[in-house]
C-alpha atoms as a PDB file:
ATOM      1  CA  UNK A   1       0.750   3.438  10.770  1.00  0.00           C
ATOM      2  CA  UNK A   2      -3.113   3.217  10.566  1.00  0.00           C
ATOM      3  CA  UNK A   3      -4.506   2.762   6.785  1.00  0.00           C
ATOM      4  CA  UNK A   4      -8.480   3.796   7.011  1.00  0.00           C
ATOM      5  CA  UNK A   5     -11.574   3.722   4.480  1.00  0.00           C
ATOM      6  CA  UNK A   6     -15.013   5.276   4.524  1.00  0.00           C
ATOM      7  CA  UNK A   7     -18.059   4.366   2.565  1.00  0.00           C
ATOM      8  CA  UNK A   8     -20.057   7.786   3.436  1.00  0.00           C
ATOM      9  CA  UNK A   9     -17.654  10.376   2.122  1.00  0.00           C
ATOM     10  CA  UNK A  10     -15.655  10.889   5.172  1.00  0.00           C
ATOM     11  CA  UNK A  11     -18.559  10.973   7.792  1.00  0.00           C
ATOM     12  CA  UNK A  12     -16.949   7.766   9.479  1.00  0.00           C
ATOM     13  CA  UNK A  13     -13.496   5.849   9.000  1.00  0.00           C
ATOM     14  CA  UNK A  14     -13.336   2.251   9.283  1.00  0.00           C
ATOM     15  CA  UNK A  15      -9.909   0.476  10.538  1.00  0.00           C
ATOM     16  CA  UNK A  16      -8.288  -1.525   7.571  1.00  0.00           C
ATOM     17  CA  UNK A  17      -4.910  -1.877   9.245  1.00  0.00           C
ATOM     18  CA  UNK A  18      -2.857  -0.735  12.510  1.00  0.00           C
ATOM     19  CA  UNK A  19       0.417  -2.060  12.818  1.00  0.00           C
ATOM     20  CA  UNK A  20       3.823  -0.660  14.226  1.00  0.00           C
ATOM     21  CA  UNK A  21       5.840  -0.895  10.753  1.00  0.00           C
ATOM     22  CA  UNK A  22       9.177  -1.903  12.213  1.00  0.00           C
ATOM     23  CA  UNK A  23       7.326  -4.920  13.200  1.00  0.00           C
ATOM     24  CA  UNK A  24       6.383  -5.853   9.475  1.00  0.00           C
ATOM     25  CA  UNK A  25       8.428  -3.716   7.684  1.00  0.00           C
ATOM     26  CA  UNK A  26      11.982  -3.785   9.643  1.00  0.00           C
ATOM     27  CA  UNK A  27      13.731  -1.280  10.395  1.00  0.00           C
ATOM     28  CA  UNK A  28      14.221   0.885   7.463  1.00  0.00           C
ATOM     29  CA  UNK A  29      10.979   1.802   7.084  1.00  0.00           C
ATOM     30  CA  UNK A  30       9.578   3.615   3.608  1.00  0.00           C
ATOM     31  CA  UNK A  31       7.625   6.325   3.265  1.00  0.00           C
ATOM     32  CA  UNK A  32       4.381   5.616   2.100  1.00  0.00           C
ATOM     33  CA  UNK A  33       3.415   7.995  -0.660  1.00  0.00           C
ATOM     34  CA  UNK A  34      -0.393   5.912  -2.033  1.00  0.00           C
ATOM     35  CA  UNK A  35      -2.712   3.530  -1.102  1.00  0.00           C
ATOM     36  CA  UNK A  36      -5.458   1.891  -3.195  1.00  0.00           C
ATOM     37  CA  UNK A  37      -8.364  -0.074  -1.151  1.00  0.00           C
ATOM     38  CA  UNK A  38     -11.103  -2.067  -2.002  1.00  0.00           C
ATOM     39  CA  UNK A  39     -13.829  -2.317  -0.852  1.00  0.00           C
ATOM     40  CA  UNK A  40     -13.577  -5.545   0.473  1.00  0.00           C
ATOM     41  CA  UNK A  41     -11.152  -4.526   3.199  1.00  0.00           C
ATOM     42  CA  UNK A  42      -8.391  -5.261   1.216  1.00  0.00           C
ATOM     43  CA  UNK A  43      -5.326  -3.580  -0.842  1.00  0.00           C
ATOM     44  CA  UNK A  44      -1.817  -1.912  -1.156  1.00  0.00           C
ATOM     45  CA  UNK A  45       0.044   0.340  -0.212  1.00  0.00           C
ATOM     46  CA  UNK A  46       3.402   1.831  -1.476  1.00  0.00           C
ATOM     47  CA  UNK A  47       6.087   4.534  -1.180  1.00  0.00           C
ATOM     48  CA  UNK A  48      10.048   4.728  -1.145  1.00  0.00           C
ATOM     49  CA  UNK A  49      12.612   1.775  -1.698  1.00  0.00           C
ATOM     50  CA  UNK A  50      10.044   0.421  -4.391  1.00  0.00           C
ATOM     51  CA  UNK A  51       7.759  -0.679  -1.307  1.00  0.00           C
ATOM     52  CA  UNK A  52       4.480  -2.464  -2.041  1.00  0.00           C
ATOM     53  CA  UNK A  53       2.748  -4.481   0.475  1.00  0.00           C
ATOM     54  CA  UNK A  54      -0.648  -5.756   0.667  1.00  0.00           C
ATOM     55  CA  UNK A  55      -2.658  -4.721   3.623  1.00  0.00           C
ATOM     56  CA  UNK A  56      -6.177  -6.733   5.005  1.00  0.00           C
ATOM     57  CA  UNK A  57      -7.549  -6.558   8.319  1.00  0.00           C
ATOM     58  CA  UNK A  58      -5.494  -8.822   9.693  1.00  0.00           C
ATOM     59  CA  UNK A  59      -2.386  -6.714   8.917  1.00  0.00           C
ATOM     60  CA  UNK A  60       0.470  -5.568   6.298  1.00  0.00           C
ATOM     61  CA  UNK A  61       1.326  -9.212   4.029  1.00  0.00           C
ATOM     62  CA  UNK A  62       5.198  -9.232   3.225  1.00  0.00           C
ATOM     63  CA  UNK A  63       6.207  -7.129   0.401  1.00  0.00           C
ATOM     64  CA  UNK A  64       4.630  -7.387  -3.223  1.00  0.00           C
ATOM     65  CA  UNK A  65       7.919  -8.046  -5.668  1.00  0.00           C
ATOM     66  CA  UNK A  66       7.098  -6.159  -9.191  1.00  0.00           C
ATOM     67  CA  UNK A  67       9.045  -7.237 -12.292  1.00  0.00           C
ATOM     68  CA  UNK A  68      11.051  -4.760 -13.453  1.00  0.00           C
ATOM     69  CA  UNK A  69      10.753  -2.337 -11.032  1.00  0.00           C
ATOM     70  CA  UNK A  70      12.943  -1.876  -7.984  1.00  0.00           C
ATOM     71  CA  UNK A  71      16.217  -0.406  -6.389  1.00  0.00           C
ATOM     72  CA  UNK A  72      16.653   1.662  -3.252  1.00  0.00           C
ATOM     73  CA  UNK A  73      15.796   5.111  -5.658  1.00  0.00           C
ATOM     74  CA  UNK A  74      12.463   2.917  -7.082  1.00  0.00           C
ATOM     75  CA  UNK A  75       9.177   5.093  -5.594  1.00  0.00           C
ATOM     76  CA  UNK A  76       5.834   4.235  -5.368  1.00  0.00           C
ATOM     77  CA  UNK A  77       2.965   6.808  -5.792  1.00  0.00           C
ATOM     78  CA  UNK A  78      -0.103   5.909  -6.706  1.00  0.00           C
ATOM     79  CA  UNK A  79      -2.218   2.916  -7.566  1.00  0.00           C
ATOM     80  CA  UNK A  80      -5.564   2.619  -9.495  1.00  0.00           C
ATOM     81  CA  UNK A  81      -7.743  -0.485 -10.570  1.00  0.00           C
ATOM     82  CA  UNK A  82     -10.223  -0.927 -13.370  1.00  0.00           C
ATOM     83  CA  UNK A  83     -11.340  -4.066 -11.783  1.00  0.00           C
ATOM     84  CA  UNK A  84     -10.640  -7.338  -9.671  1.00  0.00           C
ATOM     85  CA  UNK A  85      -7.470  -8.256 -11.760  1.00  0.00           C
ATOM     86  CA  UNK A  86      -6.116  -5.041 -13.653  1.00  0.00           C
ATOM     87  CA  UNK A  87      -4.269  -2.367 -12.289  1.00  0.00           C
ATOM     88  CA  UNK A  88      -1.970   0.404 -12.750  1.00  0.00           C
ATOM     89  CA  UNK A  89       1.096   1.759 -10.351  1.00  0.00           C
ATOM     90  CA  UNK A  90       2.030   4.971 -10.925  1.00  0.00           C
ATOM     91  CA  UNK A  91       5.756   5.660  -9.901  1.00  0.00           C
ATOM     92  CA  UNK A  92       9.505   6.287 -10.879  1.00  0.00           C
ATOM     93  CA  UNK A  93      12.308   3.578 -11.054  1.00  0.00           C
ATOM     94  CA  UNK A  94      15.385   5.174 -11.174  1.00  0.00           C
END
């Protein structure tokens, strides 16, 4: 998968991430429902099997653990910061 970002409303798309997931994420790989990144080429991404990695340039990081949330029916939909340090993950842990 390919996770992009623009800074001129969609005129141009810079790179943030290409990886083949299996190579990162193994072989059951989720499906990726949100992504939240910052503009300093960082951020997350996360979807099904309560999957939440951090993504940079250089590639996806290993799997964010969350307290409290997780489980094989755990999803991930959206994220949303306020600022460098607080955040919110929208999703359902069932």
């Amino acid at each position: 998968f390919t996770a992009r970002y623009t800074q001129d409303g969609g005129q141009t798309w810079q790179v943030i991430t290409t990886t083949t997931p299996n190579t990162v994420l193994g072989s059951n790989v989720p499906q990726l429902n949100g992504c939240y990144l910052k503009a300093n080429g960082t951020g997350f991404i996360g979807g099904t099997n309560a999957h939440v990695s951090s993504v940079s340039a250089a590639g996806v990081a290993t799997s964010v653990s969350l307290s409290g949330f997780g489980g094989s029916n755990a999803v991930v939909n959206a994220f949303e910061f306020t600022d460098a340090n607080r955040g919110v993950l929208v999703g359902v842990n069932n």
